[in-house]
C-alpha atoms as a PDB file:
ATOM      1  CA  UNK A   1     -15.673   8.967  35.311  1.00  0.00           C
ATOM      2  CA  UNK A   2     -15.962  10.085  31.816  1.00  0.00           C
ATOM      3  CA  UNK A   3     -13.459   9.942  29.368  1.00  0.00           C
ATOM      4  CA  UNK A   4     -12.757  12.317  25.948  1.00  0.00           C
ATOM      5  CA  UNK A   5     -12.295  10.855  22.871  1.00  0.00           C
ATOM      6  CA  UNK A   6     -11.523  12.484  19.547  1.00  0.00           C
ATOM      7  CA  UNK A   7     -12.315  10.157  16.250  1.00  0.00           C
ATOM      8  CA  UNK A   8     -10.448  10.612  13.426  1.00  0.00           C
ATOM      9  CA  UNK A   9      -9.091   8.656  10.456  1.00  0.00           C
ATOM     10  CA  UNK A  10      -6.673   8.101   7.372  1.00  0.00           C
ATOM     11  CA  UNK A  11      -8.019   8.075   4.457  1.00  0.00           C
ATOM     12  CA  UNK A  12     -11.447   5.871   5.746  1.00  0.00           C
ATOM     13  CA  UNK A  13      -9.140   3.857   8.337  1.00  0.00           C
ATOM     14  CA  UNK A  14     -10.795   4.761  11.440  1.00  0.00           C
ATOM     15  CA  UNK A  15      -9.772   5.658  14.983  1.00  0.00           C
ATOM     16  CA  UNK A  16     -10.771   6.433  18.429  1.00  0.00           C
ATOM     17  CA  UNK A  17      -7.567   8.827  20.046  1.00  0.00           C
ATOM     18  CA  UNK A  18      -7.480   8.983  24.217  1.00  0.00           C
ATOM     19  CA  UNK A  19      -5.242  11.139  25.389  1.00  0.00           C
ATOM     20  CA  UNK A  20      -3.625  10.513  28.251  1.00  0.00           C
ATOM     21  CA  UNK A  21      -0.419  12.409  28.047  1.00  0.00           C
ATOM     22  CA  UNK A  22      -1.686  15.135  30.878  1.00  0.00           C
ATOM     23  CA  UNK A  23      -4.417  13.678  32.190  1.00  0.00           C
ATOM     24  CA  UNK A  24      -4.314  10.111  33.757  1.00  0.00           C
ATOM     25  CA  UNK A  25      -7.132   7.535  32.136  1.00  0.00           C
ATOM     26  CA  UNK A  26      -7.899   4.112  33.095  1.00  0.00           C
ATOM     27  CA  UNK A  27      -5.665   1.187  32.172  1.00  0.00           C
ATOM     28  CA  UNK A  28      -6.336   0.271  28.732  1.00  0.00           C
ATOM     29  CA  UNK A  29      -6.485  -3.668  28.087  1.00  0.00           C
ATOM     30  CA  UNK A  30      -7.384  -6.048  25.216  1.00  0.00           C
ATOM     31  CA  UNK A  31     -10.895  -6.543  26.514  1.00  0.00           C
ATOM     32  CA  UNK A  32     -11.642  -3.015  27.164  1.00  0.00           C
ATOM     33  CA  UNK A  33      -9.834  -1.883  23.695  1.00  0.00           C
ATOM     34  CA  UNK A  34     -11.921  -4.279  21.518  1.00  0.00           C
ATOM     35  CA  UNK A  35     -15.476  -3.512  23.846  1.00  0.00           C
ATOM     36  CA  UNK A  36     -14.668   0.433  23.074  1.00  0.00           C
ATOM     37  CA  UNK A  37     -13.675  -0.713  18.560  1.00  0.00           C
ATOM     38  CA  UNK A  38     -16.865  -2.769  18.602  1.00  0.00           C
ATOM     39  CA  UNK A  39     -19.337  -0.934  16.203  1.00  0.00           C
ATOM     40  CA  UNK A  40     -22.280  -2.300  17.561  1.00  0.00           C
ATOM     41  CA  UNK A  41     -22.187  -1.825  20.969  1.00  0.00           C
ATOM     42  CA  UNK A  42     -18.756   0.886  21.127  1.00  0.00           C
ATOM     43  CA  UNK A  43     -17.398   3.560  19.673  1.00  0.00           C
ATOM     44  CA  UNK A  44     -16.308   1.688  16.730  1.00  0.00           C
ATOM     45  CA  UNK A  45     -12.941   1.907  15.143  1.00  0.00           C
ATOM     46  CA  UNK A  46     -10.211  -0.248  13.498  1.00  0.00           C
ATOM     47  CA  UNK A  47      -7.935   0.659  15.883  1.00  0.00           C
ATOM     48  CA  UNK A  48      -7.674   2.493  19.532  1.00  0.00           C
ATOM     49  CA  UNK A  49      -4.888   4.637  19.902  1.00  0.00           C
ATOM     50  CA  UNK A  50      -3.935   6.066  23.243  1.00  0.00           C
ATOM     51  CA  UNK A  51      -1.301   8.463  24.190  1.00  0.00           C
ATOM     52  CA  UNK A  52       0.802   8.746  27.063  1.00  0.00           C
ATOM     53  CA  UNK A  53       3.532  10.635  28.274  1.00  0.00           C
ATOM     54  CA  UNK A  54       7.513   9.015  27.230  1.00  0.00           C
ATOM     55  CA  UNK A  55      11.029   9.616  28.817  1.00  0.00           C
ATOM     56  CA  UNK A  56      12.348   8.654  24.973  1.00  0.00           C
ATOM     57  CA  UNK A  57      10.409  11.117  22.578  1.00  0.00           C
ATOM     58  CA  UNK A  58       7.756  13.802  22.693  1.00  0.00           C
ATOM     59  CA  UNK A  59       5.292  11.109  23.842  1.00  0.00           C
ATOM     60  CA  UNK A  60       3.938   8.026  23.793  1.00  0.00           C
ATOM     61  CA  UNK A  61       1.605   5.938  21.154  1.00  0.00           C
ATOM     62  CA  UNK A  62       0.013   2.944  21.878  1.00  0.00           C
ATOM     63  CA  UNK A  63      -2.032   1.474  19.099  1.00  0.00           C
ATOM     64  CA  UNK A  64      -5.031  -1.584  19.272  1.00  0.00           C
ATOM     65  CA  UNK A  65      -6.428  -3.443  16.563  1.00  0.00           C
ATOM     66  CA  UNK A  66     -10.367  -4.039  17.145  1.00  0.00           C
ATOM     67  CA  UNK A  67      -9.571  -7.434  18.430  1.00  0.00           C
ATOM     68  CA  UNK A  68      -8.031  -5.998  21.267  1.00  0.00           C
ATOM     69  CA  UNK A  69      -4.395  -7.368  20.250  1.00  0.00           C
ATOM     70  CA  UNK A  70      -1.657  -4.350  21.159  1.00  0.00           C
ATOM     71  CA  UNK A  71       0.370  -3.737  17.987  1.00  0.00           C
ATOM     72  CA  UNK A  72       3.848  -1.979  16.810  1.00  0.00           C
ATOM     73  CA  UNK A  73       2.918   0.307  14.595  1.00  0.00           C
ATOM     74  CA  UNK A  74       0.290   2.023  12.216  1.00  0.00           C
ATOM     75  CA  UNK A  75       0.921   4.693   9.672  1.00  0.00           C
ATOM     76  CA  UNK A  76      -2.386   6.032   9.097  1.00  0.00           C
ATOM     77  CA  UNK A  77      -2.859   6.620  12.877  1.00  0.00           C
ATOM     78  CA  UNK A  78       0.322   8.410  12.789  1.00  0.00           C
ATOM     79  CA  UNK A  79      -0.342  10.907  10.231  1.00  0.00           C
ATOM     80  CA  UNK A  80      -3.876  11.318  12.463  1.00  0.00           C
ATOM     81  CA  UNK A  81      -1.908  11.917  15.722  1.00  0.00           C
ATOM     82  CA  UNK A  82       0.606  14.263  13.945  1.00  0.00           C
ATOM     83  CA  UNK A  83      -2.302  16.022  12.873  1.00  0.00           C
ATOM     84  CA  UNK A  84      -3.932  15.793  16.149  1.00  0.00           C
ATOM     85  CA  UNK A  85      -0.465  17.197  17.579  1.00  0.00           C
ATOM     86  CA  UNK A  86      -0.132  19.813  15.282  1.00  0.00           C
ATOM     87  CA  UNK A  87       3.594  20.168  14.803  1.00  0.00           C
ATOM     88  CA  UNK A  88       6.820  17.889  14.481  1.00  0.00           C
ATOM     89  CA  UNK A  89       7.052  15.350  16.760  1.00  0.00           C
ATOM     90  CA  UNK A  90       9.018  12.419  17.643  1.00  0.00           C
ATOM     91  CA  UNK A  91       6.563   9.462  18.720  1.00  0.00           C
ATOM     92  CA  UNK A  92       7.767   6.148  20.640  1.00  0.00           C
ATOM     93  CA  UNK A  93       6.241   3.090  19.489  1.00  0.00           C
ATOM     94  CA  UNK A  94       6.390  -0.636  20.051  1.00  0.00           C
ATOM     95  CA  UNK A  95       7.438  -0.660  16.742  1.00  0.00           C
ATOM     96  CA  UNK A  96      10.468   2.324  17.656  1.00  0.00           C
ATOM     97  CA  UNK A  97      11.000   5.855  17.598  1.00  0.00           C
ATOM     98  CA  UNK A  98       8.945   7.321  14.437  1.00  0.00           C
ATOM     99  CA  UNK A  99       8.564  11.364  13.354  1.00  0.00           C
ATOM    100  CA  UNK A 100       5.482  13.093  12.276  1.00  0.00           C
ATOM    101  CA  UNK A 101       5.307  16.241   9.975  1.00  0.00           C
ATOM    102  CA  UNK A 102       2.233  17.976   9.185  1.00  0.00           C
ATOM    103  CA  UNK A 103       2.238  19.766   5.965  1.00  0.00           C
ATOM    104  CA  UNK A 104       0.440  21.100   2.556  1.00  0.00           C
ATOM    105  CA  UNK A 105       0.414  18.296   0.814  1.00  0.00           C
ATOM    106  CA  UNK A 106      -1.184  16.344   4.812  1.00  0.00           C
ATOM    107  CA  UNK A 107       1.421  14.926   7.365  1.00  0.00           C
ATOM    108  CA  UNK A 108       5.028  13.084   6.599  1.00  0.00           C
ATOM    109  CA  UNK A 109       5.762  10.272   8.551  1.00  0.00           C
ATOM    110  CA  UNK A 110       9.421   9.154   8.695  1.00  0.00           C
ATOM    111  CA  UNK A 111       8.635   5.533   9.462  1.00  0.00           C
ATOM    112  CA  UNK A 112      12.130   4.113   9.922  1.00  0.00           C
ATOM    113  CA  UNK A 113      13.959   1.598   8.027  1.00  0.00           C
ATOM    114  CA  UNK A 114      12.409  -1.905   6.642  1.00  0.00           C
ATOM    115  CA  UNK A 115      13.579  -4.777   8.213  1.00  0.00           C
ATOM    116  CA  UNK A 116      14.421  -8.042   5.808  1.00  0.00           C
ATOM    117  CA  UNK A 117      15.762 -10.444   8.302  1.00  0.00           C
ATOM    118  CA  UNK A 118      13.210 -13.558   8.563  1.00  0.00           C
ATOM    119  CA  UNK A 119      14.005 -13.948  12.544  1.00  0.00           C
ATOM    120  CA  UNK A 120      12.806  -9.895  12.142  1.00  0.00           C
ATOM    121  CA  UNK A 121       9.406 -10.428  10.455  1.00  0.00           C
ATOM    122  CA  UNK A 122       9.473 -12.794  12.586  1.00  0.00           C
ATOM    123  CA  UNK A 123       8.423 -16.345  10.592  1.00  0.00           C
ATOM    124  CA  UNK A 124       8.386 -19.611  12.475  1.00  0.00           C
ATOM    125  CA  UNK A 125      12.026 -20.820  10.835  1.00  0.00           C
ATOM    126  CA  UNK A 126      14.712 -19.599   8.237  1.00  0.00           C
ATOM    127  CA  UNK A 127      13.867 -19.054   4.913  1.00  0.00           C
ATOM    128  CA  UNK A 128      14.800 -16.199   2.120  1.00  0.00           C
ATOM    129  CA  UNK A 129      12.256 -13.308   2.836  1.00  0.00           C
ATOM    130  CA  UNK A 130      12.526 -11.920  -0.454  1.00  0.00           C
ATOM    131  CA  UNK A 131      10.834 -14.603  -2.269  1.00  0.00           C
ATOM    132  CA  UNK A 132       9.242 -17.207   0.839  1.00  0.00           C
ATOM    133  CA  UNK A 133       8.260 -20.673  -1.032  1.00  0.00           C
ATOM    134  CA  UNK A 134       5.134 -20.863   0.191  1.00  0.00           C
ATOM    135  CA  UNK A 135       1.554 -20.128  -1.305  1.00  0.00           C
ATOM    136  CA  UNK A 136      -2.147 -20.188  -0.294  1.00  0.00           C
ATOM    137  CA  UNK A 137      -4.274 -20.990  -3.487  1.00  0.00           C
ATOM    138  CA  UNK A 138      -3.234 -18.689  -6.460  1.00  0.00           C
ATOM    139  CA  UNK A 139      -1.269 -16.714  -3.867  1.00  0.00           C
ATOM    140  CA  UNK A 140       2.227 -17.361  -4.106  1.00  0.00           C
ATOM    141  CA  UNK A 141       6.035 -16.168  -4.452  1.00  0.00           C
ATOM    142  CA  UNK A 142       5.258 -13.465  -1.505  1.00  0.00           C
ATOM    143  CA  UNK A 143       8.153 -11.113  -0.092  1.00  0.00           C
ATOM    144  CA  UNK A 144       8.148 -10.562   3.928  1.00  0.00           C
ATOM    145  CA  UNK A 145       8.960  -6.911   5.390  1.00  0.00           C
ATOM    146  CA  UNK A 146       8.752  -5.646   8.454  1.00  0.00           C
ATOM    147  CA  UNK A 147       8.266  -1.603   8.788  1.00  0.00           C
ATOM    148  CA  UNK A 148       7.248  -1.521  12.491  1.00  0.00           C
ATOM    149  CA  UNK A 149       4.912  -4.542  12.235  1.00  0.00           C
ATOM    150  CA  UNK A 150       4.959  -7.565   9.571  1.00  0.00           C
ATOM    151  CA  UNK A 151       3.787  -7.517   6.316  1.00  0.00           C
ATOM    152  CA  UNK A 152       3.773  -9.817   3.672  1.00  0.00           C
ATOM    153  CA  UNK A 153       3.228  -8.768  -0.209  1.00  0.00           C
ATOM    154  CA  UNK A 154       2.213 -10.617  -2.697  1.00  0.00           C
ATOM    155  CA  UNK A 155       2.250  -9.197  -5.925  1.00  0.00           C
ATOM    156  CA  UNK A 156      -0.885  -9.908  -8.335  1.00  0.00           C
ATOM    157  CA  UNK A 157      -2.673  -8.859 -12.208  1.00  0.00           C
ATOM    158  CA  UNK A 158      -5.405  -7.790 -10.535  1.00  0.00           C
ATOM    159  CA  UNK A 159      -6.589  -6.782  -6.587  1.00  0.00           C
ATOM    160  CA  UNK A 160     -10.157  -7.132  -6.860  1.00  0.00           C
ATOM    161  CA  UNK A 161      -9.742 -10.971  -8.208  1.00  0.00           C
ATOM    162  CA  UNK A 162      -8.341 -11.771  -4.823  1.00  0.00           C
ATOM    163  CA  UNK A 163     -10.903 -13.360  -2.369  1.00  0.00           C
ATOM    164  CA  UNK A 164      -8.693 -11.588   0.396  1.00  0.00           C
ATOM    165  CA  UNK A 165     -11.721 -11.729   2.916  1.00  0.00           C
ATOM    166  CA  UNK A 166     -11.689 -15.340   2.623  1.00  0.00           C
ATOM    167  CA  UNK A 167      -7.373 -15.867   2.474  1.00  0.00           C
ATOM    168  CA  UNK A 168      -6.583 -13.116   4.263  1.00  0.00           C
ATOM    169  CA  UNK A 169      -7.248 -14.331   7.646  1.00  0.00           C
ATOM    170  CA  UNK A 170      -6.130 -17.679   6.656  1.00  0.00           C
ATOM    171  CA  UNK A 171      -2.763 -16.378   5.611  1.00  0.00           C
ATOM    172  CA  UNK A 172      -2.593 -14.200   9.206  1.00  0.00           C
ATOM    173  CA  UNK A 173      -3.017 -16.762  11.685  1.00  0.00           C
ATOM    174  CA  UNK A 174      -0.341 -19.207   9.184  1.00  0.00           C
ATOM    175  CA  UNK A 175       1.966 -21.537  11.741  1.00  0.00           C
ATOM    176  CA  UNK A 176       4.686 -19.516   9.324  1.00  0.00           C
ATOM    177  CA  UNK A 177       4.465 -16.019  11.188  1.00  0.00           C
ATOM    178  CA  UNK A 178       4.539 -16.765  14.943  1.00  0.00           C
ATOM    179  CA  UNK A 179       2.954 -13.165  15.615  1.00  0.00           C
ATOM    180  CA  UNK A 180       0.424 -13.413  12.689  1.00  0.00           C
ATOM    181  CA  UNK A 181       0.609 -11.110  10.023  1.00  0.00           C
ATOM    182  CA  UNK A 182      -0.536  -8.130   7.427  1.00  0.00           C
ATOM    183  CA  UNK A 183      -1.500 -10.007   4.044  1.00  0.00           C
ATOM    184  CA  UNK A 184      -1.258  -7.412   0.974  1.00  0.00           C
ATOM    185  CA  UNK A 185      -2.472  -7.852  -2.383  1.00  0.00           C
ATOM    186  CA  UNK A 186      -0.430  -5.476  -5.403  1.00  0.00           C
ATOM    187  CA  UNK A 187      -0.682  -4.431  -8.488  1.00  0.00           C
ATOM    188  CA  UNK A 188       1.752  -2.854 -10.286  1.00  0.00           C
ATOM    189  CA  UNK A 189       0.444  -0.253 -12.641  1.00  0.00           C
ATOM    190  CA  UNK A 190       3.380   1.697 -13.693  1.00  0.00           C
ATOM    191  CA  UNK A 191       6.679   2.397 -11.959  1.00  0.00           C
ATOM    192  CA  UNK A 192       5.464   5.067  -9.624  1.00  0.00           C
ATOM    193  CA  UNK A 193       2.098   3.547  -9.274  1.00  0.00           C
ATOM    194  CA  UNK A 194       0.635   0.499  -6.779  1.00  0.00           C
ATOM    195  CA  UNK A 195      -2.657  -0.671  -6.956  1.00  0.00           C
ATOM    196  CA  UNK A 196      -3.352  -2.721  -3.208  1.00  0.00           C
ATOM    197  CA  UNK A 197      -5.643  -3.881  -0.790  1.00  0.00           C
ATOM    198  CA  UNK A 198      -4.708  -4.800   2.898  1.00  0.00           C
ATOM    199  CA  UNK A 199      -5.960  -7.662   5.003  1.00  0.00           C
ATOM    200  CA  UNK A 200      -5.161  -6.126   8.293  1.00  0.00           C
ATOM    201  CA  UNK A 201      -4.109  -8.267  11.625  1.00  0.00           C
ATOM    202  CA  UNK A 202      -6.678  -8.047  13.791  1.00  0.00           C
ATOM    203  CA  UNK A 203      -8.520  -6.018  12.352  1.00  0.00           C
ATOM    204  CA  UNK A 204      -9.363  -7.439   8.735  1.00  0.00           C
ATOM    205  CA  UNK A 205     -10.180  -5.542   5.246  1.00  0.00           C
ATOM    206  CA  UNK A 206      -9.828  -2.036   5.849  1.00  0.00           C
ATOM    207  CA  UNK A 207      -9.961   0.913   3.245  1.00  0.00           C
ATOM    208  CA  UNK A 208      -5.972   2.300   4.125  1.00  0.00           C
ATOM    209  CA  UNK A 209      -2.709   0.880   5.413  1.00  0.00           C
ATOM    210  CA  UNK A 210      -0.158   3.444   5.720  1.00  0.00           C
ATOM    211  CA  UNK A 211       2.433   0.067   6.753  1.00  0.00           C
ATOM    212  CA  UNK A 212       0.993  -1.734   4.392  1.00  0.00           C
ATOM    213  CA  UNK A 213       1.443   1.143   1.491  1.00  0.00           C
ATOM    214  CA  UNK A 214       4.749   0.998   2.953  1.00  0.00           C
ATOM    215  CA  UNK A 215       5.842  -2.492   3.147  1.00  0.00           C
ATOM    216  CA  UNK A 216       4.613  -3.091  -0.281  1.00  0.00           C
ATOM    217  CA  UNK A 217       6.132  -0.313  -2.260  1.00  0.00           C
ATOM    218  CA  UNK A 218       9.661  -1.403  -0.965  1.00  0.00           C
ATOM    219  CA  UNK A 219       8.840  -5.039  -1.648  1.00  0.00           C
ATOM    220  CA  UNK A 220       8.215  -3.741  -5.101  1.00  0.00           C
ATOM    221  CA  UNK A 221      11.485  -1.872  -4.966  1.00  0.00           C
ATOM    222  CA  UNK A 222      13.606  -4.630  -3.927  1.00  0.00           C
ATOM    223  CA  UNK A 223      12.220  -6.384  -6.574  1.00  0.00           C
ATOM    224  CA  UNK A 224      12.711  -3.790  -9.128  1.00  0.00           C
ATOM    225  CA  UNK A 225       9.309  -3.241  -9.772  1.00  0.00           C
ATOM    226  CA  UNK A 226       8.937   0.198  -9.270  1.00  0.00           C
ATOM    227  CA  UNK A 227      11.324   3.621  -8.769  1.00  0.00           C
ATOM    228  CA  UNK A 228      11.714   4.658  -5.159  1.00  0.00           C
ATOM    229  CA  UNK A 229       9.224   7.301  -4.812  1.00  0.00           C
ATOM    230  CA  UNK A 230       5.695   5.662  -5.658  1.00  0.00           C
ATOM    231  CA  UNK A 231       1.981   6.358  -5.183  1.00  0.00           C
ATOM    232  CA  UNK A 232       0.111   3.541  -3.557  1.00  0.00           C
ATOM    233  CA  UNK A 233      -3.196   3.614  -4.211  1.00  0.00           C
ATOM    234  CA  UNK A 234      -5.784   2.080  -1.820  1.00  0.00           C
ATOM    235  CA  UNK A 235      -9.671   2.099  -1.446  1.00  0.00           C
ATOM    236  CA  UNK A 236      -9.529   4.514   0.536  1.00  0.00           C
ATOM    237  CA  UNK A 237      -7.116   7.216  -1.228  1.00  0.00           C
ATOM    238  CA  UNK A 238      -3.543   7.336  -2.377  1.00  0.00           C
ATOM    239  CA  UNK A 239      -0.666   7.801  -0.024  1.00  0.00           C
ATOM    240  CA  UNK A 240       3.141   8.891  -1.132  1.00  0.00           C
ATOM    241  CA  UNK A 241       5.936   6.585  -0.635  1.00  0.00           C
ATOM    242  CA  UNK A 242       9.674   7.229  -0.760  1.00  0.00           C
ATOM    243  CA  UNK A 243      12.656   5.049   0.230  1.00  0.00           C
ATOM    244  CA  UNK A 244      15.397   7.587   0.952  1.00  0.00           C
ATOM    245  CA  UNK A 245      18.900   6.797   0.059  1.00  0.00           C
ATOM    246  CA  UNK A 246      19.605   6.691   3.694  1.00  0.00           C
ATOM    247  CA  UNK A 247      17.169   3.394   4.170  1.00  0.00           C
ATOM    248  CA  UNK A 248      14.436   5.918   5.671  1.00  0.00           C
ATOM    249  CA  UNK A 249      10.915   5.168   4.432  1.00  0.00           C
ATOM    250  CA  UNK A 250       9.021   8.607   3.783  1.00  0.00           C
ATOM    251  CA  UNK A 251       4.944   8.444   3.906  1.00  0.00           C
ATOM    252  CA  UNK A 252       2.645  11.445   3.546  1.00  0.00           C
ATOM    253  CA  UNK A 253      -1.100  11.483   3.210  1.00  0.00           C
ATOM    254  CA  UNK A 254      -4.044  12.843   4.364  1.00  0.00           C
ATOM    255  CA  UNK A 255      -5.827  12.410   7.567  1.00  0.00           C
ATOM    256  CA  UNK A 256      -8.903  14.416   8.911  1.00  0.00           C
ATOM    257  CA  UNK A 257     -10.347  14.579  12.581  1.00  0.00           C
ATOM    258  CA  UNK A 258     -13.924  13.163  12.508  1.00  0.00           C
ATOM    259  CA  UNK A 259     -15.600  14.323  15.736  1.00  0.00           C
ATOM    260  CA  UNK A 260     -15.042  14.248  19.689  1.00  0.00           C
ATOM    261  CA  UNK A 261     -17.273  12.678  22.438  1.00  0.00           C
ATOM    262  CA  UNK A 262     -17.266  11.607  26.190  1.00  0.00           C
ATOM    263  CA  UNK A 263     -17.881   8.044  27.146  1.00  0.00           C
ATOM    264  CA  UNK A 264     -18.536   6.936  30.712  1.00  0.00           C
ATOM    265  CA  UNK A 265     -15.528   4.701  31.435  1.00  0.00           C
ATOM    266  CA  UNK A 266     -17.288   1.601  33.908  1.00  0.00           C
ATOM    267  CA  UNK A 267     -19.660   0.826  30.263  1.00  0.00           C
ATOM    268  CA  UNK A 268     -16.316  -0.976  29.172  1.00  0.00           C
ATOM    269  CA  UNK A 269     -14.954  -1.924  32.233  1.00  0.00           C
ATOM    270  CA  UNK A 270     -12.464   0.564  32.918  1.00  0.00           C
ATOM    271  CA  UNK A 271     -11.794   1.419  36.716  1.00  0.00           C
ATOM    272  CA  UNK A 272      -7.687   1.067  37.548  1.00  0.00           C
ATOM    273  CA  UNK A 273      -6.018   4.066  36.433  1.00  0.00           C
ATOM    274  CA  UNK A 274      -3.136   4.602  34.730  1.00  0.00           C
ATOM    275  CA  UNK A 275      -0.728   7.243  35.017  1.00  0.00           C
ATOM    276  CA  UNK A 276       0.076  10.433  33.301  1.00  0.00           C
ATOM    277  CA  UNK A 277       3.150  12.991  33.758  1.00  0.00           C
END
């Protein structure tokens, strides 16, 4: 059997979309997902995003890192799918219910509201989440949000000082955050304006975060660091961040479709089916 695939990306982070929501495809799994991200000998992607049908919203998105490792939620593949899609649409996630807009300025993702709690992150044991007492080298003072999946910010002079290839996956796999975590570095430039880079769980360094833009411009606005509508600015591009008055987080950015290909399914493995409605 062969399956379609369309690649796409946000703003240089990179996906391979299967769409299952009419037509049934083989069962994904962790082995298969990271054989399929591998850019050697796969398709090559930071994360595999397939999409099924859902009883709950307009359909179903199921997002995994190149490691394999199934996750909650990723803003830059939902700006890609709602441009994929084509018009509003309410997507179910591990992470919840999210909506995806496509417009001028690229596609608006209403990507719920942040959640503080330190059992919600989740970290290993109690501790105030907007200013943990922990550090890794010259990394310290970090705030812990969750906005679909678990990010922790710590705020910096400069980004590019940051070994983050080297902490980064130190700081993920931490005893402190039972289901790993996002590591951000910020800087704040003015206050509508975020300098960061994103060490990505299970996936690594990666040129755009749209949770990552996300969790760290609120961090920044609980702190008082910046207004509530921001610009983050990552390698890859800037994205738009707002924090409505109704504890809504607002994203829009760009996203682009790449290309589209067929892959015979039994080169990674894939031979139960799943189902479609």
């Amino acid at each position: 059997m062969r399956i379609e695939f369309t690649k796409m990306h946000g703003l240089g982070n990179d996906f391979v979309v299967l769409d299952a929501r009419e037509r049934a495809i083989p069962e994904i799994d962790a082995e298969s997902a990271a054989a399929i991200a591998d850019r050697h000998t796969g398709i090559g992607c930071d994360q595999l995003v397939v999409l099924e049908p859902s009883s709950q919203a307009d359909f179903r998105m199921r997002i995994f890192n190149a490691d394999g490792s199934e996750v909650e939620a990723c803003g830059n593949a939902t700006r890609a799918i709602g441009l994929l899609h084509g018009e509003a649409a309410r997507i179910e996630t591990l992470g919840g219910i999210i909506s995806a807009q496509p417009s001028k300025d690229g596609v608006a993702v209403e990507m719920g509201k942040p959640r503080f709690g330190w059992n919600e992150i989740p970290l290993a044991y109690a501790m105030d989440t907007h200013s943990l007492p922990v550090g890794w080298e010259d990394l310290t003072d970090p705030i812990a949000v969750n906005v679909g999946n678990p990010h922790v910010i710590f705020f910096v002079p400069d980004t590019g000082a940051v070994d983050l290839a080297r902490l980064g996956p130190e700081i993920e796999h931490d005893q402190l955050f039972p289901e790993r975590i996002n590591v951000n570095v910020a800087t704040i430039t003015s206050r509508g304006s975020i300098r960061l880079r994103v060490w990505e769980r299970g996936a690594g360094l990666t040129r755009a975060c749209g949770t990552g833009a996300c969790a760290t411009a609120i961090g920044a606005m609980r702190r008082g660091l910046v207004d509530r509508k921001v610009i983050v600015k990552l390698p890859g591009g800037p994205l738009a961040i707002e924090w409505r008055e109704d504890g809504e987080i607002i994203m829009t950015g760009p996203a682009a479709e790449s290309f589209r290909g067929e892959f015979d399914a039994t080169a990674y493995g894939l031979f139960a089916f799943g189902t479609a409605g």
